[in-house]
N, C-alpha and C. Protein backbone atom coordinates (compact mmCIF):
# COMPACT_ATOMS: atom_id res chain seq x y z
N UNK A 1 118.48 92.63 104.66
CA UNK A 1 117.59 93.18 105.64
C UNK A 1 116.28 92.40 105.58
N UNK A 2 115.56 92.07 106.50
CA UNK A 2 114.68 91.40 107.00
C UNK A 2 113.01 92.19 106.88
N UNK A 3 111.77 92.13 107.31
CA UNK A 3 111.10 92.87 107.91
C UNK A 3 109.98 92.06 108.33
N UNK A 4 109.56 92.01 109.00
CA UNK A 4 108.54 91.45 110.26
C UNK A 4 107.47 92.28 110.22
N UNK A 5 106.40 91.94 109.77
CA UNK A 5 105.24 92.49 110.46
C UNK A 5 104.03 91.51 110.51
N UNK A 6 104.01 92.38 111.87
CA UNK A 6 103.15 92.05 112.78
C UNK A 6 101.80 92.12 113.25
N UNK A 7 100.29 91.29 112.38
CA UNK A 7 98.89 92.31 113.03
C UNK A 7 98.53 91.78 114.28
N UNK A 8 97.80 92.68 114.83
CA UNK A 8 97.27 92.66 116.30
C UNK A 8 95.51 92.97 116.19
N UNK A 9 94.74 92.10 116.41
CA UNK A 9 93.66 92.50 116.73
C UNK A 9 93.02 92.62 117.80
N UNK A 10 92.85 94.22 117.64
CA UNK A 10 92.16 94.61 119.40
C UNK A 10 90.82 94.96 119.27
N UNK A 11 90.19 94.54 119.91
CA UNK A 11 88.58 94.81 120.72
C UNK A 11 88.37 95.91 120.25
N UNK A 12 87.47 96.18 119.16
CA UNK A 12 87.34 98.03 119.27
C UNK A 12 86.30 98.10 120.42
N UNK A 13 85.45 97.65 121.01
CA UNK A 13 84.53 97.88 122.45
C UNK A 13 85.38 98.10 123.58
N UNK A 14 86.51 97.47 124.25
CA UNK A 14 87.12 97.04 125.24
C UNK A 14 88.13 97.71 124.98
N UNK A 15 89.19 97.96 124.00
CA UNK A 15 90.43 97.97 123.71
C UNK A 15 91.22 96.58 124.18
N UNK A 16 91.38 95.87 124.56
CA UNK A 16 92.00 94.38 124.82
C UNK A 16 92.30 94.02 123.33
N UNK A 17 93.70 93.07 123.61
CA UNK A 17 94.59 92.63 122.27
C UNK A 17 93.78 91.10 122.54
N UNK A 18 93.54 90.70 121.26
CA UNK A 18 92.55 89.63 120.89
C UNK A 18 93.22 88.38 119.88
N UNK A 19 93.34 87.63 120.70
CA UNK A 19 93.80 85.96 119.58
C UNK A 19 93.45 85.44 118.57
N UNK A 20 92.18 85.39 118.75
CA UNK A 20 90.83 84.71 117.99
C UNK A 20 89.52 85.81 117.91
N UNK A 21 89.52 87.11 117.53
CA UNK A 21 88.25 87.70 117.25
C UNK A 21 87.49 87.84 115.73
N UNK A 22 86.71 88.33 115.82
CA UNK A 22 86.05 88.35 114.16
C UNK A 22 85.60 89.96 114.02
N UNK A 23 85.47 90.20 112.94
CA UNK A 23 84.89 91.56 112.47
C UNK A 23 83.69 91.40 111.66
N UNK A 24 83.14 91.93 112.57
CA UNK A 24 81.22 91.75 112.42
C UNK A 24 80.74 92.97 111.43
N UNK A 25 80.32 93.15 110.55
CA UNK A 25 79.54 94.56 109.61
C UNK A 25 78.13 94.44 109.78
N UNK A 26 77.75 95.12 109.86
CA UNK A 26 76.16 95.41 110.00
C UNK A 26 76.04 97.04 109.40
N UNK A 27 74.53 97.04 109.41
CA UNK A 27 74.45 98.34 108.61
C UNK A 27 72.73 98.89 109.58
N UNK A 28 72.88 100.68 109.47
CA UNK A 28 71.92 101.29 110.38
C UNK A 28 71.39 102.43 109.28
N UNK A 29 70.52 102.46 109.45
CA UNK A 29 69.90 103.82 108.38
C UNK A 29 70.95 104.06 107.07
N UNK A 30 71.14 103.11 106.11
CA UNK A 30 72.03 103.49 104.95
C UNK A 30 73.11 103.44 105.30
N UNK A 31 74.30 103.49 106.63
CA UNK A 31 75.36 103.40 106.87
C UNK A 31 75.55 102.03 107.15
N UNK A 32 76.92 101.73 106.60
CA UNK A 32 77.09 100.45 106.98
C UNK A 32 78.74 100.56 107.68
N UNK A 33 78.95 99.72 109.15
CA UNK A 33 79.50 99.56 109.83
C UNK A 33 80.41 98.34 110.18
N UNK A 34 81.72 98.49 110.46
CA UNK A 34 82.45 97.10 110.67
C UNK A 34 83.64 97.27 111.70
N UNK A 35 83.49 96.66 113.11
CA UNK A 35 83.84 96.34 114.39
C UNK A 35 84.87 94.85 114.32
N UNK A 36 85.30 95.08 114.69
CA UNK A 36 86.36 94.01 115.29
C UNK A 36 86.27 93.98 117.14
N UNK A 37 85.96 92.63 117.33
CA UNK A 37 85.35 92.38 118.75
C UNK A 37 86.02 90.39 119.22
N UNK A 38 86.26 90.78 120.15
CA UNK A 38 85.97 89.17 120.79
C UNK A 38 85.17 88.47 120.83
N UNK A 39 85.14 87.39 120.67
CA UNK A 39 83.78 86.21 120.35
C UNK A 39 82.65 86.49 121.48
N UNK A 40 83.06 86.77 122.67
CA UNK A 40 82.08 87.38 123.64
C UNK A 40 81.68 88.36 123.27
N UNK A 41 82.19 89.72 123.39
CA UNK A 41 81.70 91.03 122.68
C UNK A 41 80.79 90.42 121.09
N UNK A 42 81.37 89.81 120.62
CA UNK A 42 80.43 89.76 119.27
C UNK A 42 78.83 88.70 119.62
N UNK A 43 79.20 88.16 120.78
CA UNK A 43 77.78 87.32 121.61
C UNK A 43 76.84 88.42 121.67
N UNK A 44 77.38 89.20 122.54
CA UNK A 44 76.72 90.59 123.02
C UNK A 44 75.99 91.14 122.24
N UNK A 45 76.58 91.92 121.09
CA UNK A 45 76.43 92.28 119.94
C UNK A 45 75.07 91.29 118.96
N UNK A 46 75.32 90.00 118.73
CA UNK A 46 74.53 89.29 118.43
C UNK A 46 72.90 89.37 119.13
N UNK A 47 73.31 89.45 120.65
CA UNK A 47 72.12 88.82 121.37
C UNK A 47 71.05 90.26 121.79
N UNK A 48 72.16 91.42 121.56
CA UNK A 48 70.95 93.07 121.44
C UNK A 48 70.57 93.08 119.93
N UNK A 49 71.16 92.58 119.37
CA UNK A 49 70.39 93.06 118.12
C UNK A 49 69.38 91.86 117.73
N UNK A 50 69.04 90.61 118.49
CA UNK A 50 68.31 89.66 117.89
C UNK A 50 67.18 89.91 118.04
N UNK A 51 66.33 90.89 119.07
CA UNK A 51 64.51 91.07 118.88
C UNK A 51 64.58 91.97 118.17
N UNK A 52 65.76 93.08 117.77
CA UNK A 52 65.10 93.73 116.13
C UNK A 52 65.17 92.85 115.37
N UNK A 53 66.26 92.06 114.95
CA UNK A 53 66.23 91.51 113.24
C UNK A 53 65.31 90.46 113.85
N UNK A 54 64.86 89.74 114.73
CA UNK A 54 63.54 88.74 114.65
C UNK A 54 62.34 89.55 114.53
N UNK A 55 61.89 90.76 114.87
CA UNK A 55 61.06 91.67 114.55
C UNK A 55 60.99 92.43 112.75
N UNK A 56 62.19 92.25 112.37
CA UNK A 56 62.18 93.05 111.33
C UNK A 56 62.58 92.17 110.08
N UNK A 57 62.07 92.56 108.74
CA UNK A 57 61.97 91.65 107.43
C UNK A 57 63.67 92.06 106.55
N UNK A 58 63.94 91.39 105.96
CA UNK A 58 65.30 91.52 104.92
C UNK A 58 64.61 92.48 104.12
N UNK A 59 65.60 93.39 104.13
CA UNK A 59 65.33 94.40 102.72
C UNK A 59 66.32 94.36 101.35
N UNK A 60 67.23 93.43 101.49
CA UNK A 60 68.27 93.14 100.68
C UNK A 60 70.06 92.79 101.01
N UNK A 61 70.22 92.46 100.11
CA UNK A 61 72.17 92.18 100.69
C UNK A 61 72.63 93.18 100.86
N UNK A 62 73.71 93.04 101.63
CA UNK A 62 74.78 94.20 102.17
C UNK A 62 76.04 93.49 101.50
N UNK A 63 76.13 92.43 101.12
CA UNK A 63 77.33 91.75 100.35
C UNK A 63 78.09 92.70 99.76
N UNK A 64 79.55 92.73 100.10
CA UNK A 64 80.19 93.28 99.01
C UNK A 64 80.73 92.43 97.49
N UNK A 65 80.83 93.27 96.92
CA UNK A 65 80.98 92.77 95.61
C UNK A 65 82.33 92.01 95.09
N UNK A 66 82.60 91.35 94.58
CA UNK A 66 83.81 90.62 94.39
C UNK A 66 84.88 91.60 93.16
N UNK A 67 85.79 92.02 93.52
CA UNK A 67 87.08 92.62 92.82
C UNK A 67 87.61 92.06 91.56
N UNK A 68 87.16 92.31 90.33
CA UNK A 68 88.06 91.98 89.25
C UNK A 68 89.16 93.16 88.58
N UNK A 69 89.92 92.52 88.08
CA UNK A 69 90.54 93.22 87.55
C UNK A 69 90.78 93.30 86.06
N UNK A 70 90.76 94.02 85.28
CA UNK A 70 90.88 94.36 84.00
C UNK A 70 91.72 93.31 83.11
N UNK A 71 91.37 92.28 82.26
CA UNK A 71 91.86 91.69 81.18
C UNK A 71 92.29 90.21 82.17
N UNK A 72 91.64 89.72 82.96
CA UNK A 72 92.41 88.99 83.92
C UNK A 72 92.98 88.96 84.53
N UNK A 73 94.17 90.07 84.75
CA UNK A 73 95.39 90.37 85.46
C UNK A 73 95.05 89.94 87.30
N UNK A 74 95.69 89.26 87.77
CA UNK A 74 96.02 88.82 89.11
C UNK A 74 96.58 90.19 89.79
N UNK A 75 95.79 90.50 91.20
CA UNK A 75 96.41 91.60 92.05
C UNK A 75 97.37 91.18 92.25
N UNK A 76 98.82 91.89 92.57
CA UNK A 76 100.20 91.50 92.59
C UNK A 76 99.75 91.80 94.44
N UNK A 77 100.45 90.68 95.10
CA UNK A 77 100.60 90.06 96.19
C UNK A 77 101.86 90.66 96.79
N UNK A 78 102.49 91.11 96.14
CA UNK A 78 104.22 91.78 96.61
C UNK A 78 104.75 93.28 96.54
N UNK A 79 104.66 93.56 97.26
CA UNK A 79 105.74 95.07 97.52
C UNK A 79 106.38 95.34 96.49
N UNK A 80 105.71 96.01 95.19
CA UNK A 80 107.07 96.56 94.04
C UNK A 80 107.89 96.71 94.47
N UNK A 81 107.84 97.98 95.38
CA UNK A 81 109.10 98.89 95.84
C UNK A 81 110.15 97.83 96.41
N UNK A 82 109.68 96.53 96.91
CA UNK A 82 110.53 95.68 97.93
C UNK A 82 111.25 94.74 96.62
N UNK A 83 110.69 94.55 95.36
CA UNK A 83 111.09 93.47 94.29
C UNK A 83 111.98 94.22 93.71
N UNK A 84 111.89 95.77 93.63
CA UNK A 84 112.70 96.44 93.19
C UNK A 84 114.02 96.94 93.22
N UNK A 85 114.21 96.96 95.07
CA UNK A 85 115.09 97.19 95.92
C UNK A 85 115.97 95.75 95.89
N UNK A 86 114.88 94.56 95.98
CA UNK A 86 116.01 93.01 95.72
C UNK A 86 116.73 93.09 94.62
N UNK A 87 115.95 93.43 93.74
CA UNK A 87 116.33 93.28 91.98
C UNK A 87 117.87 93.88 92.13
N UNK A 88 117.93 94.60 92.81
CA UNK A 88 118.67 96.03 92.36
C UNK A 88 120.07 95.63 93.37
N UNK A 89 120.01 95.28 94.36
CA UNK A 89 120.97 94.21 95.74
C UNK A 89 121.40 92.98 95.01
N UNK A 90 120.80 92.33 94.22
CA UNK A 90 121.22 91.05 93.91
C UNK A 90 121.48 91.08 91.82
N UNK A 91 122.10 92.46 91.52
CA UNK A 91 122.43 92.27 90.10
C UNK A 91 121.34 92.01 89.29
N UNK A 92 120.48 92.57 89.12
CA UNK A 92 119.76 92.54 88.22
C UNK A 92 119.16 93.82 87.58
N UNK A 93 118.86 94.03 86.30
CA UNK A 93 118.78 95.35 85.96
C UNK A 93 117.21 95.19 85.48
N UNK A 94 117.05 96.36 86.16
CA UNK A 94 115.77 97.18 86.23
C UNK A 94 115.03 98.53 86.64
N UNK A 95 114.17 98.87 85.74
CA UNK A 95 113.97 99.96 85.46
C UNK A 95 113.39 100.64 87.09
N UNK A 96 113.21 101.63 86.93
CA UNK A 96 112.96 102.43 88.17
C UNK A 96 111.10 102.38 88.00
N UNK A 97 111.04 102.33 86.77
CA UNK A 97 109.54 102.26 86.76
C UNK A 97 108.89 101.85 85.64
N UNK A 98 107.65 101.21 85.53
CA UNK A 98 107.22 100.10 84.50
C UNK A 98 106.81 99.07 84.81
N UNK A 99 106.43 98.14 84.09
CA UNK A 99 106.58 96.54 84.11
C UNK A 99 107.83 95.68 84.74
N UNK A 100 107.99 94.75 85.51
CA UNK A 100 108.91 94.24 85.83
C UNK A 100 108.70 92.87 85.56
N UNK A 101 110.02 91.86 84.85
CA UNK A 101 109.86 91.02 84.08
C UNK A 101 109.76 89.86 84.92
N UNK A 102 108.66 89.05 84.33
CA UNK A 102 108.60 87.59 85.34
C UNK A 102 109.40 86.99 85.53
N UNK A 103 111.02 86.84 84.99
CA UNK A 103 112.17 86.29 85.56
C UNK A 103 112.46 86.87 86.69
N UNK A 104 112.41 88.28 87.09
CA UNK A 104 112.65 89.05 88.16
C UNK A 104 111.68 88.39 89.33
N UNK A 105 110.53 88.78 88.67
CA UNK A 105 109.92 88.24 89.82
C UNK A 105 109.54 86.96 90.27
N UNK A 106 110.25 85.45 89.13
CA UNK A 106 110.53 84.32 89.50
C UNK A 106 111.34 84.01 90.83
N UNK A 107 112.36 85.34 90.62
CA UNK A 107 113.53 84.70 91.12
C UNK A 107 113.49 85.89 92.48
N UNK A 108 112.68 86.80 92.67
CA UNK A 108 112.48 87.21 93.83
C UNK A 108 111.57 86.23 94.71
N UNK A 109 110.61 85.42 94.41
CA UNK A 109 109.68 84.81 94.97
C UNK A 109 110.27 83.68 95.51
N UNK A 110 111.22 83.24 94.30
CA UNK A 110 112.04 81.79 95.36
C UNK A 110 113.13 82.30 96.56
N UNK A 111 113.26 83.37 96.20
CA UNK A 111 114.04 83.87 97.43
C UNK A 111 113.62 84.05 98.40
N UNK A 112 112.05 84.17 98.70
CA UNK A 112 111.32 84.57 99.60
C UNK A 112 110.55 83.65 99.68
């Protein structure tokens, strides 16, 4: 079995399905906000908000912070449930739950 998926980015202003858009964050009284728009819509967007922020001073970053994870460990990139279900179709024994051994998941990755 196969599975396909598919993202679509639509205009949250317009609703229109979008090729090439970006997702803009900005932030208003302590809330901070993030839109997905078309390069036009995000013009728009740009060109009302440019006599406030040319009127108004930086008060600090809105940056988000970068994700580590505990002892080095790499976020796993793959669907347990999906390495599990291969494991289990193609003879290999493994547990229902736990650690799953890097031969498993050698040999799920070249499959994929």
């Amino acid at each position: 079995m196969a599975k396909k998926h598919i993202t679509q980015m639509i205009d949250d202003l317009d609703g229109r399905i979008i090729e090439d858009g970006t997702t803009l964050t900005f932030s208003l009284e302590g809330r901070a906000y993030e839109i997905d728009l078309s390069h036009a819509n995000a013009a728009r967007l740009h060109d009302a908000f440019h006599p406030f922020i040319s009127a108004a001073r930086v008060a600090g970053s809105t940056a988000t912070t970068v994700r580590r994870t505990p002892r080095g460990r790499a976020i796993p990139t793959r669907d347990l449930t999906d390495v599990r279900t291969w494991a289990h179709e193609n003879g290999y024994a493994i547990n229902e739950r736990g650690r799953i051994s890097s031969a498993v998941l050698e040999a799920y990755d070249a499959a994929h």
